[in-house]
PDB file of N, CA and C in Angstrom:
ATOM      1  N   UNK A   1      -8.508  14.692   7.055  1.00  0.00           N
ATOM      2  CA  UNK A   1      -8.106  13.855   5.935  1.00  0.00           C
ATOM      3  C   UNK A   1      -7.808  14.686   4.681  1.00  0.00           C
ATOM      4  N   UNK A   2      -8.259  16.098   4.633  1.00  0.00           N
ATOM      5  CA  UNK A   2      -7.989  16.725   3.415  1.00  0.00           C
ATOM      6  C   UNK A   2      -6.262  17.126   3.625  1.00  0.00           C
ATOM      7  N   UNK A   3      -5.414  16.548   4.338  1.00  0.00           N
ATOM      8  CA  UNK A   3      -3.909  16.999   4.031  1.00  0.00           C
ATOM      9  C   UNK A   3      -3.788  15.737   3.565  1.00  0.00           C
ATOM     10  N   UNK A   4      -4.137  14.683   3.191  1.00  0.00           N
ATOM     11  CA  UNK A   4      -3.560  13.644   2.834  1.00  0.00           C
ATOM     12  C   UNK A   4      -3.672  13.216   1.150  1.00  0.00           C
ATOM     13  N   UNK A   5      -2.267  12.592   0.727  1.00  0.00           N
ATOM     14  CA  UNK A   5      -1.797  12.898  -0.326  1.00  0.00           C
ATOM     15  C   UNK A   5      -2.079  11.362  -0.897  1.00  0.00           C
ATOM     16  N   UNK A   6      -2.255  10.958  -2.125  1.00  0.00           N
ATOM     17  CA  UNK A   6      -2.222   9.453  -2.794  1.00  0.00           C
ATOM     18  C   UNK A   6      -0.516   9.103  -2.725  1.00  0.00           C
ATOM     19  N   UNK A   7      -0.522   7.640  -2.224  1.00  0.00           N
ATOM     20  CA  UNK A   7       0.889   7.166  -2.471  1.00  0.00           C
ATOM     21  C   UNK A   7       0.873   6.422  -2.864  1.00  0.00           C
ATOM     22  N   UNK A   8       1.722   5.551  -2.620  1.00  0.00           N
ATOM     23  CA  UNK A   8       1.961   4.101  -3.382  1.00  0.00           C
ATOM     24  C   UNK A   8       0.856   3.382  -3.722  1.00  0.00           C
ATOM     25  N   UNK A   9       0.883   2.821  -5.238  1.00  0.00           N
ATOM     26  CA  UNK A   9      -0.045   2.007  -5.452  1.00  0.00           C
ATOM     27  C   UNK A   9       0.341   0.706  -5.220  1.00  0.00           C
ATOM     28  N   UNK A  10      -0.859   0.154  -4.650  1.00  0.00           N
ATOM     29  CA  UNK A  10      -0.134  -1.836  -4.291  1.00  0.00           C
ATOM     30  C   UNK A  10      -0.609  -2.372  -5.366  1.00  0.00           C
ATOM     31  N   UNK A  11      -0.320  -3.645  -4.887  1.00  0.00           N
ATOM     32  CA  UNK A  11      -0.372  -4.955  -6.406  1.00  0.00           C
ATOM     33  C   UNK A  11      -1.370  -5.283  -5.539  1.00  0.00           C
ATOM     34  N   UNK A  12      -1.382  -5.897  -4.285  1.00  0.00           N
ATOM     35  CA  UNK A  12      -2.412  -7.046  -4.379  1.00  0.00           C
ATOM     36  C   UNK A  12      -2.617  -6.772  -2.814  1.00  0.00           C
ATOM     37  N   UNK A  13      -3.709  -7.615  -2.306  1.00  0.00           N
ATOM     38  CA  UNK A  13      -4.053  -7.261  -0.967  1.00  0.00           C
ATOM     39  C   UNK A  13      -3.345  -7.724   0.172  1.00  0.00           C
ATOM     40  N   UNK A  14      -2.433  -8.827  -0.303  1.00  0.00           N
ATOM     41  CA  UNK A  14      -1.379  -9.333   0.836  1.00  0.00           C
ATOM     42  C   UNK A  14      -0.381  -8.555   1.088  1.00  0.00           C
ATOM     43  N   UNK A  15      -0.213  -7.600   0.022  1.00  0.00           N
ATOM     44  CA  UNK A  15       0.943  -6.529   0.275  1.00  0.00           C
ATOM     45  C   UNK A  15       0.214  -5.118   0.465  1.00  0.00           C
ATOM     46  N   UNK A  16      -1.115  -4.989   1.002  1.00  0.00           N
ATOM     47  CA  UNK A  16      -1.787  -4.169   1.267  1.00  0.00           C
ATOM     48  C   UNK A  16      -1.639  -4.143   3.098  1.00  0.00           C
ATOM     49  N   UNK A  17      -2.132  -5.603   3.279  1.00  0.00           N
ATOM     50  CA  UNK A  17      -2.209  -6.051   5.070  1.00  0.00           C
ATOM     51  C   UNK A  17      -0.654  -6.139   5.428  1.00  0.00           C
ATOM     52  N   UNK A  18       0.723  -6.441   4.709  1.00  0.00           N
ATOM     53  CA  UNK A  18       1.557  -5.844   5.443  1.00  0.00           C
ATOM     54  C   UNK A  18       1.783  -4.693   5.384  1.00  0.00           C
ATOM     55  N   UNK A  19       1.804  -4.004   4.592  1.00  0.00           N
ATOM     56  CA  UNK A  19       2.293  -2.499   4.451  1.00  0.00           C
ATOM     57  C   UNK A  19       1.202  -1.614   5.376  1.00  0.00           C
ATOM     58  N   UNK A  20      -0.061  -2.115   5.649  1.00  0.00           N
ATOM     59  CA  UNK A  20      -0.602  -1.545   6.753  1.00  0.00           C
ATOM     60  C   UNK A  20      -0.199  -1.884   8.359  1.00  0.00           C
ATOM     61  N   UNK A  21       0.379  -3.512   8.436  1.00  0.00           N
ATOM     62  CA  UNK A  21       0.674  -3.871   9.595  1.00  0.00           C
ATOM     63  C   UNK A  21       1.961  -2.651  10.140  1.00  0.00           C
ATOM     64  N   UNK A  22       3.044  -2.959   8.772  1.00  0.00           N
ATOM     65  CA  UNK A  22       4.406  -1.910   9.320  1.00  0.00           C
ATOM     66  C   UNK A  22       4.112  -0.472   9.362  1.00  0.00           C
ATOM     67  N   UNK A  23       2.565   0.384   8.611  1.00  0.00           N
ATOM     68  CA  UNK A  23       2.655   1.841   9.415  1.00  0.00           C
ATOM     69  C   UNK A  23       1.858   1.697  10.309  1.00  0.00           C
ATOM     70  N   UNK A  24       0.931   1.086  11.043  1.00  0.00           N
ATOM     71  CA  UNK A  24       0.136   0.571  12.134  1.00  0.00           C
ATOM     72  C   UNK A  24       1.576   0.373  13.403  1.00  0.00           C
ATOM     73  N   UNK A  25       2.215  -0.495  13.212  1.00  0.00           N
ATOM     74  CA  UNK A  25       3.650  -1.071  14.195  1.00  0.00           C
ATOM     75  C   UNK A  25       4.586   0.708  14.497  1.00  0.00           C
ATOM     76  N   UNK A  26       4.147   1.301  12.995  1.00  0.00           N
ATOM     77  CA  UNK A  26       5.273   2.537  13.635  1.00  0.00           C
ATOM     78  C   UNK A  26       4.879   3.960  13.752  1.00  0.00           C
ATOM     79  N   UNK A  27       3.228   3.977  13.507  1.00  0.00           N
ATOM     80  CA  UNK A  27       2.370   4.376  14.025  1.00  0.00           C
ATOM     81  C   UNK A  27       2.514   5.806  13.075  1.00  0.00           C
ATOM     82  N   UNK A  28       2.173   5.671  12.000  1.00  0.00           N
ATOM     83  CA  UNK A  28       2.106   6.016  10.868  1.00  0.00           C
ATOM     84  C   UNK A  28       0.824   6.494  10.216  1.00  0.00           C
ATOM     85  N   UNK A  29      -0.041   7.687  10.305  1.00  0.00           N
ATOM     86  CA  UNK A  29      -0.908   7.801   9.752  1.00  0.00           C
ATOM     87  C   UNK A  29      -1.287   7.345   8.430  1.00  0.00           C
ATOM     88  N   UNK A  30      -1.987   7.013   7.914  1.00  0.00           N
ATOM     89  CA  UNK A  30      -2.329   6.248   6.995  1.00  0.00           C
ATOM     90  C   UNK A  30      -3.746   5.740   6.494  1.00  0.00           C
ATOM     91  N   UNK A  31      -4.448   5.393   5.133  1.00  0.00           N
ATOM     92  CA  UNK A  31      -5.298   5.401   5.016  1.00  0.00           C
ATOM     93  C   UNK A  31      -5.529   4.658   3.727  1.00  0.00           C
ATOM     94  N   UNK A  32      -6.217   3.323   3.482  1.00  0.00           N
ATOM     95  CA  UNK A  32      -6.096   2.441   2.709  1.00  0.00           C
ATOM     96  C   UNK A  32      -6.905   2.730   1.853  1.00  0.00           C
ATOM     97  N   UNK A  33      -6.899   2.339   0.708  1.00  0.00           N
ATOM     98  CA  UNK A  33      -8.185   2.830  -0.483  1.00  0.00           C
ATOM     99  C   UNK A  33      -7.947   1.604  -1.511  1.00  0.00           C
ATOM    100  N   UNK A  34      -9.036   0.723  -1.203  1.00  0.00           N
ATOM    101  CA  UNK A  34      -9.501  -0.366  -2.406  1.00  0.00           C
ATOM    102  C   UNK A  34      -9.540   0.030  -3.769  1.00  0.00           C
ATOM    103  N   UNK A  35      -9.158  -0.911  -4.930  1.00  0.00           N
ATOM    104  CA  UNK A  35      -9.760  -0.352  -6.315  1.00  0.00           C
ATOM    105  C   UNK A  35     -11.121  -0.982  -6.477  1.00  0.00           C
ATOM    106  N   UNK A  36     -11.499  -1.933  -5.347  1.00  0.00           N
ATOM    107  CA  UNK A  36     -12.570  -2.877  -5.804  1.00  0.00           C
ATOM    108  C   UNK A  36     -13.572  -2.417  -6.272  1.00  0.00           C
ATOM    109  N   UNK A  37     -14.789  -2.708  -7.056  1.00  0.00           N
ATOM    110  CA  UNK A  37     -15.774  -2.024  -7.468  1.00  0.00           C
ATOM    111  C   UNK A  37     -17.246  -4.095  -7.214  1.00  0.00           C
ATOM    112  N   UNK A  38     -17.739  -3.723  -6.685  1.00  0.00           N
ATOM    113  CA  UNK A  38     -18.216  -4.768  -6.590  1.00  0.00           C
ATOM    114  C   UNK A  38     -19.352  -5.070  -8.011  1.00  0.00           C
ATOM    115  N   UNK A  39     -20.209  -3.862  -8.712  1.00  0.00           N
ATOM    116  CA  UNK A  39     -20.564  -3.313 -10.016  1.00  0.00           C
ATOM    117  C   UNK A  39     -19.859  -4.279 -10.881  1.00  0.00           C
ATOM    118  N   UNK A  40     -17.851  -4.259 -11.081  1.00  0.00           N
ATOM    119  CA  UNK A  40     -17.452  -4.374 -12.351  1.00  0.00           C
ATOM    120  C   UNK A  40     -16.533  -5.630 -11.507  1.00  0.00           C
ATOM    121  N   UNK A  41     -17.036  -6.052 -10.399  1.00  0.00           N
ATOM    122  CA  UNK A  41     -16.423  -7.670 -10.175  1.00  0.00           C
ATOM    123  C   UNK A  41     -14.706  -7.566 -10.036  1.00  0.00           C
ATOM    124  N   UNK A  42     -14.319  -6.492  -9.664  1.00  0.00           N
ATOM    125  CA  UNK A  42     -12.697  -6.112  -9.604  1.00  0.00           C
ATOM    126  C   UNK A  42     -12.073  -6.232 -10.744  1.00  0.00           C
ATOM    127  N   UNK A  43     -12.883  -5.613 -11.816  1.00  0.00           N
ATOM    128  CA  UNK A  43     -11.967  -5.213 -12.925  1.00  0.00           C
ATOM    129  C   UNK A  43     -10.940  -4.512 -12.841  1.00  0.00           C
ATOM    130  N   UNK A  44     -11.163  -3.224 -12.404  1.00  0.00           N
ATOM    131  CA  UNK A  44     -10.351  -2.038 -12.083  1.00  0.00           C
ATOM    132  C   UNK A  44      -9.073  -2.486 -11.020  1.00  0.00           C
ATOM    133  N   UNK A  45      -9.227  -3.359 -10.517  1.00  0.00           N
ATOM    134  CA  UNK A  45      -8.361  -3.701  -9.615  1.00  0.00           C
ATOM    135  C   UNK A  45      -7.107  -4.813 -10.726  1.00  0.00           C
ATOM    136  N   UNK A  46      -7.791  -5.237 -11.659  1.00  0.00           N
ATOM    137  CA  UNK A  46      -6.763  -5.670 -12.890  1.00  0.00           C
ATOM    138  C   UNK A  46      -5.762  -4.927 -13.978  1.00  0.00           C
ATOM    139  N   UNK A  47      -7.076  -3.755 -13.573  1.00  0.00           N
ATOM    140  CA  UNK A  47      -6.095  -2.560 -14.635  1.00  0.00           C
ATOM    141  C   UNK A  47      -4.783  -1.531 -13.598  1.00  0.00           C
ATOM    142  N   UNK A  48      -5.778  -1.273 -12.763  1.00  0.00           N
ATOM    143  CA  UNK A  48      -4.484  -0.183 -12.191  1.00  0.00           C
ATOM    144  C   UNK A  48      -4.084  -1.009 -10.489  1.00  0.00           C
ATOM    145  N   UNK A  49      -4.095  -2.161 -10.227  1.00  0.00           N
ATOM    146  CA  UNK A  49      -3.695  -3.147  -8.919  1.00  0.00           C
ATOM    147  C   UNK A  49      -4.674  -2.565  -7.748  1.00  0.00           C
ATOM    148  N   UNK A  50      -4.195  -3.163  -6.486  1.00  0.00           N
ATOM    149  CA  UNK A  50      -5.154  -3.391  -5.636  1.00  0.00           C
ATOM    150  C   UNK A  50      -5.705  -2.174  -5.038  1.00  0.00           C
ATOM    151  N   UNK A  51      -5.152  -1.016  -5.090  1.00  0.00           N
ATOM    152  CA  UNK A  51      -5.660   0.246  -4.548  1.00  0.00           C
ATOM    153  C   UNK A  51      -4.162   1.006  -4.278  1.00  0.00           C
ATOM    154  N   UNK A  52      -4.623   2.057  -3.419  1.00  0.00           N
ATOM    155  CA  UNK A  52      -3.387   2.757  -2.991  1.00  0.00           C
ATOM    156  C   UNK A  52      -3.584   3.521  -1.339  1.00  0.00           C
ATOM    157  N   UNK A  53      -2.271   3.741  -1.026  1.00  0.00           N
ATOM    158  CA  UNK A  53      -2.280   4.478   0.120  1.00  0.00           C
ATOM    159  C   UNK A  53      -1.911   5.864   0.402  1.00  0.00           C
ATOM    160  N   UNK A  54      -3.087   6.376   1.087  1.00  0.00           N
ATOM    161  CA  UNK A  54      -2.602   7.774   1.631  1.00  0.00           C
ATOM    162  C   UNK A  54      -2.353   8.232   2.657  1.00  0.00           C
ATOM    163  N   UNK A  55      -1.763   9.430   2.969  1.00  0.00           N
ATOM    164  CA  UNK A  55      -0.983   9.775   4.458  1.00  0.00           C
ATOM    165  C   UNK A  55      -0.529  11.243   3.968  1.00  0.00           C
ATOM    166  N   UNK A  56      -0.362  11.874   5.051  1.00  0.00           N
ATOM    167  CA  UNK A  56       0.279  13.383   5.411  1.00  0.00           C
ATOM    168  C   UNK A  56       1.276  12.967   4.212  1.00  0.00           C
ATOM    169  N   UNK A  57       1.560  14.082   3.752  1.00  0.00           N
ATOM    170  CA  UNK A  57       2.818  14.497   2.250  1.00  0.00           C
ATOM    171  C   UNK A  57       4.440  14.013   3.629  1.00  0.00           C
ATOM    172  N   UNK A  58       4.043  14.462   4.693  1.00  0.00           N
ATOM    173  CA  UNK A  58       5.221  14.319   5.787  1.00  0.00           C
ATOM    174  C   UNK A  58       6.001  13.056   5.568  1.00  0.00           C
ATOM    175  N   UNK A  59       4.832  12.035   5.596  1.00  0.00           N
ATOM    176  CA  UNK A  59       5.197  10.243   5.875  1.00  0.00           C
ATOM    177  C   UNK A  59       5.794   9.724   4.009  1.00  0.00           C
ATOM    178  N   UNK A  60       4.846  10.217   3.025  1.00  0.00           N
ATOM    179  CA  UNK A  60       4.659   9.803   1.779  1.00  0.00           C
ATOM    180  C   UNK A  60       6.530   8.784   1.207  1.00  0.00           C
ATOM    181  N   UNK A  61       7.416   9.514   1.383  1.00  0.00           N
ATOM    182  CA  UNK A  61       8.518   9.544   1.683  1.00  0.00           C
ATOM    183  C   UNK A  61       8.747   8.059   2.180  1.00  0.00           C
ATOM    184  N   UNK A  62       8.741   8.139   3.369  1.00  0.00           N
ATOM    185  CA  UNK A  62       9.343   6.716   3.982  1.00  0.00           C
ATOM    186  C   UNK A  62       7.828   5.940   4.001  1.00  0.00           C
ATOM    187  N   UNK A  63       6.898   5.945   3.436  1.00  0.00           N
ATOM    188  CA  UNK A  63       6.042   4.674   3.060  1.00  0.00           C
ATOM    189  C   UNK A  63       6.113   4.052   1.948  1.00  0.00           C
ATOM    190  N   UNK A  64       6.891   4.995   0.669  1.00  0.00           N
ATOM    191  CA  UNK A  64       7.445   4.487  -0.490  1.00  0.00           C
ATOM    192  C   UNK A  64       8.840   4.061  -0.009  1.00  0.00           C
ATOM    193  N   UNK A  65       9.768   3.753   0.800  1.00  0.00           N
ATOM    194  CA  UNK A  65      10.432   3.177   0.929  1.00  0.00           C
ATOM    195  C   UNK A  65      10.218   2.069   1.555  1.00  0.00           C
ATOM    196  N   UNK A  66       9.129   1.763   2.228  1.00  0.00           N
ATOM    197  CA  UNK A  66       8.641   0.892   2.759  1.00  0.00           C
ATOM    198  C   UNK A  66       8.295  -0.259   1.410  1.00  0.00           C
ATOM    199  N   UNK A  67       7.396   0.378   1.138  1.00  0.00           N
ATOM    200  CA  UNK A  67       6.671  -0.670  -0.351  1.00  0.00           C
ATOM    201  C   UNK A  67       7.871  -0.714  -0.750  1.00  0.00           C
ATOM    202  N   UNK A  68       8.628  -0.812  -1.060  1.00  0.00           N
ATOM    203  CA  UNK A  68      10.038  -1.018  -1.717  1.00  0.00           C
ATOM    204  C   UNK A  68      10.580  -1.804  -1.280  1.00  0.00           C
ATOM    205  N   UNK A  69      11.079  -1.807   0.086  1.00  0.00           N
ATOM    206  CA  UNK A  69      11.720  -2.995   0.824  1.00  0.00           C
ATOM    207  C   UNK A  69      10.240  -4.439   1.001  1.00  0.00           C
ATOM    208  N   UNK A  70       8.985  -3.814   1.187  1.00  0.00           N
ATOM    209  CA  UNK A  70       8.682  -5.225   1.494  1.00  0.00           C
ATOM    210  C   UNK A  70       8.732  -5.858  -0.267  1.00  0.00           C
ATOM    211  N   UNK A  71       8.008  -5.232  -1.389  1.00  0.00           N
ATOM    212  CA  UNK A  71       8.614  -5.890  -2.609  1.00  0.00           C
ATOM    213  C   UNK A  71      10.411  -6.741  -2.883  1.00  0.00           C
ATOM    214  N   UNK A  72      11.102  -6.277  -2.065  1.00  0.00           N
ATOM    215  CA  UNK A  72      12.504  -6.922  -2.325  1.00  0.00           C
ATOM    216  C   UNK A  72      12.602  -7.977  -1.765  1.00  0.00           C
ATOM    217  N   UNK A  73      11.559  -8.201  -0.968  1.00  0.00           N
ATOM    218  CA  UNK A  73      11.509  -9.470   0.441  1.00  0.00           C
ATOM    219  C   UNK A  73      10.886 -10.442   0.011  1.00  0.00           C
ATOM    220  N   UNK A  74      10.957 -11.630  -0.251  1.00  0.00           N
ATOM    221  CA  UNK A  74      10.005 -12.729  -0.605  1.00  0.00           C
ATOM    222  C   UNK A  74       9.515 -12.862   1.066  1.00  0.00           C
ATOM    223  N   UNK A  75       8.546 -13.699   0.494  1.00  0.00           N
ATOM    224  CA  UNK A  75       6.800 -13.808   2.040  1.00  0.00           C
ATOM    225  C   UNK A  75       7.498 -14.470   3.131  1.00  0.00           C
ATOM    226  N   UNK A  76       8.412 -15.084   3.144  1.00  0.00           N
ATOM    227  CA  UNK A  76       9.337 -15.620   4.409  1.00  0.00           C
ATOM    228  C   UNK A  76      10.441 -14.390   5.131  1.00  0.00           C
ATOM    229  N   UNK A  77      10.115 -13.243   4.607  1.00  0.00           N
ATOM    230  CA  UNK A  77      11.234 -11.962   4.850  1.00  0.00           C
ATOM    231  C   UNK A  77      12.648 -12.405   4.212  1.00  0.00           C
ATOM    232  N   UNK A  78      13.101 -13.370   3.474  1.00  0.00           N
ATOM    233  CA  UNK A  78      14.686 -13.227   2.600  1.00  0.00           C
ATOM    234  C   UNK A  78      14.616 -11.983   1.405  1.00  0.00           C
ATOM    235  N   UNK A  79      16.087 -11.630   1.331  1.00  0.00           N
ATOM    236  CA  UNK A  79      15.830 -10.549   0.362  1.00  0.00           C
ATOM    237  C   UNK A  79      15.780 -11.776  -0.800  1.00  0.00           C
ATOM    238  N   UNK A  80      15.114 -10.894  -2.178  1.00  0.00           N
ATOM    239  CA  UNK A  80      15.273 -11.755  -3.101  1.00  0.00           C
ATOM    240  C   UNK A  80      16.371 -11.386  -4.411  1.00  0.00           C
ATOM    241  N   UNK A  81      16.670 -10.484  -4.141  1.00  0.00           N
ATOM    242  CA  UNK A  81      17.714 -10.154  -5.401  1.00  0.00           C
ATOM    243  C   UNK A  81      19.417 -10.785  -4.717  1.00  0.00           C
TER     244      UNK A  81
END
């Protein structure tokens, strides 16, 4: 785990469980990290969103393109712009 780099930060945890489902589906190393703090009741998770993901510097690349496309997608998969 020490080659693995911080990536994308998410908003919220529904876009946490897909963005894990699609590198899970394409078999994508990967590694989820909560902001929760159970102490400060998910404050921290108000200031900087729901956590972030890490992975080999290799993947970092096409998992930020990932978070990108599922943000363009409303929850039924239509694009929204």
């Amino acid at each position: 785990m020490d080659d693995y780099k911080k990536g994308a930060t998410l908003e919220n945890e529904f876009e946490a469980q897909l963005l894990e489902s699609v590198l899970n589906e394409r078999g994508i190393p990967h590694m989820m990290r909560s902001y929760y703090d159970t102490a400060f009741d998910g404050l921290f998770q108000a200031q900087k969103g729901w956590g972030h993901v890490s992975a080999p510097e290799a993947y970092l690349d096409e998992i930020e393109a990932i978070v990108r496309e599922l943000r363009e997608k409303d929850p039924t998969g239509k694009e929204t712009a």
